[in-house]
N, C-alpha and C. Protein backbone atom coordinates (compact mmCIF):
# COMPACT_ATOMS: atom_id res chain seq x y z
N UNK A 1 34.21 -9.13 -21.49
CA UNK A 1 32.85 -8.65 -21.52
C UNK A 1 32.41 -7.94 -20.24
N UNK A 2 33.08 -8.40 -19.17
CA UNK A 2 32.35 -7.72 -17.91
C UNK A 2 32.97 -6.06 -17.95
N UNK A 3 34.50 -6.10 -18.67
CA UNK A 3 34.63 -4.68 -18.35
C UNK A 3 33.60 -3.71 -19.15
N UNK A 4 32.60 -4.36 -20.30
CA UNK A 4 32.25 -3.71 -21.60
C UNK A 4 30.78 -3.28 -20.62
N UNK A 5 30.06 -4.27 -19.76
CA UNK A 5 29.12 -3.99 -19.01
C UNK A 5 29.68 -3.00 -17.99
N UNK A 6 30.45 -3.20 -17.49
CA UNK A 6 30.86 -1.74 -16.48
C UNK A 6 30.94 -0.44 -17.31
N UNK A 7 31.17 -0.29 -18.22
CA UNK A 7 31.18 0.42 -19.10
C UNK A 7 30.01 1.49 -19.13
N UNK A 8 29.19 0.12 -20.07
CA UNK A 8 28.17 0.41 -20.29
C UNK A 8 26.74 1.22 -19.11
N UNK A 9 27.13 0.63 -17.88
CA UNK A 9 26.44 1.30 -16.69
C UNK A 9 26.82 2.55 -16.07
N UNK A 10 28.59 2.81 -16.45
CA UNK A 10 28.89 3.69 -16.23
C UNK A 10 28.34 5.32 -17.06
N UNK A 11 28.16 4.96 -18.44
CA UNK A 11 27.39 5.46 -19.31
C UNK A 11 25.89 6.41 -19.61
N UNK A 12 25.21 5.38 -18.47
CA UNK A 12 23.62 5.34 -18.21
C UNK A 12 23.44 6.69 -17.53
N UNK A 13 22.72 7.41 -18.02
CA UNK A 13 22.25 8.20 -17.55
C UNK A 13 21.60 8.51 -16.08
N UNK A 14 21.48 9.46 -15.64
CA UNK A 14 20.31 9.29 -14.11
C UNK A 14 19.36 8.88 -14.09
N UNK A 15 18.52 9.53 -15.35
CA UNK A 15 17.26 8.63 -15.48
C UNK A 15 16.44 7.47 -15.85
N UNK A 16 17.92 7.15 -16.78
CA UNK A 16 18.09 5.74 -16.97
C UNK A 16 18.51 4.69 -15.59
N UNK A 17 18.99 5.03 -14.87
CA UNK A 17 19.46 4.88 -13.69
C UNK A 17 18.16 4.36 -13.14
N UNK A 18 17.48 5.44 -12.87
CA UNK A 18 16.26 5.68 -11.89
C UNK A 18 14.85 4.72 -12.65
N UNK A 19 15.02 5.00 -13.61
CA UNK A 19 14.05 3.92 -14.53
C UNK A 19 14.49 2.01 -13.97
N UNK A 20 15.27 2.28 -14.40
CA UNK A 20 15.81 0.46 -13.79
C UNK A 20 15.43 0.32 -12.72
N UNK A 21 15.57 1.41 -11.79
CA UNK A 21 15.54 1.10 -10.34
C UNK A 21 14.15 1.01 -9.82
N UNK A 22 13.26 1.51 -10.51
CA UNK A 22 11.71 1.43 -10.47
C UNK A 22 11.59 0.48 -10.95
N UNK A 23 11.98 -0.44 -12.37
CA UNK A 23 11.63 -1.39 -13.00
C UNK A 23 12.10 -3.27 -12.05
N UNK A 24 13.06 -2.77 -11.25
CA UNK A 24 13.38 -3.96 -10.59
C UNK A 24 12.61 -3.76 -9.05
N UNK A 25 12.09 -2.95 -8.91
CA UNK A 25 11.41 -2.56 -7.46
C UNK A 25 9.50 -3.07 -8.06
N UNK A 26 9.43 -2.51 -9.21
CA UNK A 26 8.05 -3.09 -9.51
C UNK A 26 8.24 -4.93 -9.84
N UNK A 27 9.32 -5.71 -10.12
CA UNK A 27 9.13 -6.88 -11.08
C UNK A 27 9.13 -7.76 -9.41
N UNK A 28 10.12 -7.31 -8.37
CA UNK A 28 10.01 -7.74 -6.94
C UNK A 28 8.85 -7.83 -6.38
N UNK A 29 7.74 -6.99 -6.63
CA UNK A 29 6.22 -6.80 -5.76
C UNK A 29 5.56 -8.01 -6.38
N UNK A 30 4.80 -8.32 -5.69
CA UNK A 30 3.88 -9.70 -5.54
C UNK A 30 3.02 -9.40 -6.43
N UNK A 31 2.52 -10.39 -7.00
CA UNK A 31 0.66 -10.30 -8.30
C UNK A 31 -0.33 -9.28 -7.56
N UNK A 32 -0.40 -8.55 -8.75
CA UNK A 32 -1.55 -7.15 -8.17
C UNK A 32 -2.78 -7.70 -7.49
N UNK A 33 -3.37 -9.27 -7.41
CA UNK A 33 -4.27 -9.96 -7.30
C UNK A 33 -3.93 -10.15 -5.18
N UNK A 34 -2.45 -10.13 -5.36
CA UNK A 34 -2.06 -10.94 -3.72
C UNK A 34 -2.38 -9.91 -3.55
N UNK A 35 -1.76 -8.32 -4.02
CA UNK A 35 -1.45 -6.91 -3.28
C UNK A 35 -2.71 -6.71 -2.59
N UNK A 36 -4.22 -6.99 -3.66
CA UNK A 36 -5.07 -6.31 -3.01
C UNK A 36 -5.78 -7.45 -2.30
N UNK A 37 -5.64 -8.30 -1.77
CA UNK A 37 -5.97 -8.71 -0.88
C UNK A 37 -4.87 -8.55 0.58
N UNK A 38 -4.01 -8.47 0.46
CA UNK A 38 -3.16 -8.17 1.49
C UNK A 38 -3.42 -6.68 2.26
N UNK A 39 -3.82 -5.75 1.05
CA UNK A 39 -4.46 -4.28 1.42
C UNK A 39 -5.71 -4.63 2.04
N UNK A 40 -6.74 -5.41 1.58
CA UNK A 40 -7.93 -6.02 2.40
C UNK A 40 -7.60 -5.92 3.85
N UNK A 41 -6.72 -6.88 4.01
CA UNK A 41 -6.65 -8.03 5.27
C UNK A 41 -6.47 -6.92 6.12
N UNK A 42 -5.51 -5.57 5.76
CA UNK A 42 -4.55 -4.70 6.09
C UNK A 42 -6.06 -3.65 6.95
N UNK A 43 -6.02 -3.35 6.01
CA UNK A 43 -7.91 -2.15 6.14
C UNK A 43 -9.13 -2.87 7.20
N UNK A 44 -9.39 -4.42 6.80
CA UNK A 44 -9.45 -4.59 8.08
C UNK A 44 -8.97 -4.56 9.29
N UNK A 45 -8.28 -5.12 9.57
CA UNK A 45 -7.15 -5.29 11.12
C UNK A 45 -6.98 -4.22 11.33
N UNK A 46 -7.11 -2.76 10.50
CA UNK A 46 -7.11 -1.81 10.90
C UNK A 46 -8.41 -0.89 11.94
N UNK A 47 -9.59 -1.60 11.07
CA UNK A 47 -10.51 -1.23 10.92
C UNK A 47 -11.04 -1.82 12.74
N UNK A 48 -10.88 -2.92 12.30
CA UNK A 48 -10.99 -3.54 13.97
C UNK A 48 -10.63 -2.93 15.00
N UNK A 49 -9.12 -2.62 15.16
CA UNK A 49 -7.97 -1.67 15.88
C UNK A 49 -8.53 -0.39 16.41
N UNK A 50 -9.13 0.08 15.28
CA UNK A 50 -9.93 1.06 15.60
C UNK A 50 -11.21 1.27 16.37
N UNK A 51 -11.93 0.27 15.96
CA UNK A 51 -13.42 0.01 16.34
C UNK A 51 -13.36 -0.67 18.34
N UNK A 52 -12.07 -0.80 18.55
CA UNK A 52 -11.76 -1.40 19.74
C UNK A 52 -11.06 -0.48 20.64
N UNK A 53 -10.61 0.80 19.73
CA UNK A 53 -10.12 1.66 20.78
C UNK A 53 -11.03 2.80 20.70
N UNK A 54 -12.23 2.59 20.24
CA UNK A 54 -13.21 3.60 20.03
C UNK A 54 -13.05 4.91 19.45
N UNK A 55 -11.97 5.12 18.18
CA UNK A 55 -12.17 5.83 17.55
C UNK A 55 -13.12 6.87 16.96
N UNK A 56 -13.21 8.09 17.16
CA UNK A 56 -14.38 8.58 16.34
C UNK A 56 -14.16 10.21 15.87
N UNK A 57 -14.55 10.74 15.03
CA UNK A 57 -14.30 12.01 14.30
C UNK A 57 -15.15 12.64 14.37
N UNK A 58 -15.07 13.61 14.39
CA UNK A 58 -16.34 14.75 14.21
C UNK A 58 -16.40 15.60 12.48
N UNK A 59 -17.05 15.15 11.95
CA UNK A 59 -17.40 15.70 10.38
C UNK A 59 -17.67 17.10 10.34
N UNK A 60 -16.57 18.16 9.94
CA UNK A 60 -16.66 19.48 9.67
C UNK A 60 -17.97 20.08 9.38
N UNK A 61 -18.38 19.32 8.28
CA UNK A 61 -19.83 20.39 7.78
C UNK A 61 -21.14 19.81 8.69
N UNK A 62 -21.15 18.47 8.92
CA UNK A 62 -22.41 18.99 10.12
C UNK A 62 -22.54 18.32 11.81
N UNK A 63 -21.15 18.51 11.74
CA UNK A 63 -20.67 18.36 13.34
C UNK A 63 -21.25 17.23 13.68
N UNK A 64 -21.58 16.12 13.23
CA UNK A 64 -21.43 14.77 13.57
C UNK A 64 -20.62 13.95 14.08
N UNK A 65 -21.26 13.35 15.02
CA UNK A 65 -19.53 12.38 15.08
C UNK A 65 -19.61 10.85 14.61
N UNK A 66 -18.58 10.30 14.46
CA UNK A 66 -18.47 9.41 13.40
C UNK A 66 -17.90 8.17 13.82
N UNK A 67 -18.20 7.13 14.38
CA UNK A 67 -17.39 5.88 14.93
C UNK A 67 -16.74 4.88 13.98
N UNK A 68 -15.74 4.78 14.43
CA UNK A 68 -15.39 3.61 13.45
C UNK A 68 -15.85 2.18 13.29
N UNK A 69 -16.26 1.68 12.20
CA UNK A 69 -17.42 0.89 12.28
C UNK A 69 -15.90 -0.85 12.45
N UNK A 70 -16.28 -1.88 12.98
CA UNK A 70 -15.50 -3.14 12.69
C UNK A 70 -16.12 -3.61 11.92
N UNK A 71 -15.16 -4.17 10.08
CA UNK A 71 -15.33 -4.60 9.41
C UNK A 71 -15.62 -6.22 9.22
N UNK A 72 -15.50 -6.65 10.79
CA UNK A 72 -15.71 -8.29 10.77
C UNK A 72 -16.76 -8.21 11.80
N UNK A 73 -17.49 -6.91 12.11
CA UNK A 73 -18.44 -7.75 12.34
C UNK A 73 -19.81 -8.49 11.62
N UNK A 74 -20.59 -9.67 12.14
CA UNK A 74 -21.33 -9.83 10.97
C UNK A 74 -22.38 -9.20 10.27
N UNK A 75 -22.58 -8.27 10.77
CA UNK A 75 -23.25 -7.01 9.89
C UNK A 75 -22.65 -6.72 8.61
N UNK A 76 -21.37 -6.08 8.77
CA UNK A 76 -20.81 -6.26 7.44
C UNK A 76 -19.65 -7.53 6.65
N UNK A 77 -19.86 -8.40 7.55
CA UNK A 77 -19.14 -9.90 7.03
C UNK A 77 -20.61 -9.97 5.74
N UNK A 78 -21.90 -10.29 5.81
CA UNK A 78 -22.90 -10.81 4.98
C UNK A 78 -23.03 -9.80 3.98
């Protein structure tokens, strides 16, 4: 049987190939529930990072500039 599975993979197309390979790369990733809190945690600590090295942009259309706000502080914690 194992030679019938070598076989059989040998067989598979590229995009069949490439399909599996997405399908075992998505079944590996964590509950879409952890993801977006981990993206949270992520956007903060970023957000902080920023707000501490004083980040700031100037907005094309009316030349404003723009600081990066920290997401823990309690202004926007409440």
């Amino acid at each position: 049987m194992p030679a019938e599975s070598a076989e059989a993979s040998a067989n598979t197309s590229w995009s069949e190939r490439t399909l599996d390979y997405v399908e075992r790369s998505g079944n590996a990733l964590p509950d879409p529930v952890t993801l977006f809190f981990i993206f949270i945690a992520i956007v903060m600590v970023a957000s902080w990072i920023a707000h501490t090295a004083d980040v700031s942009v100037v907005h094309p259309g009316t030349d404003e500039t723009i600081a990066a706000d920290n997401l823990f502080s309690d202004e926007n914690i409440r």
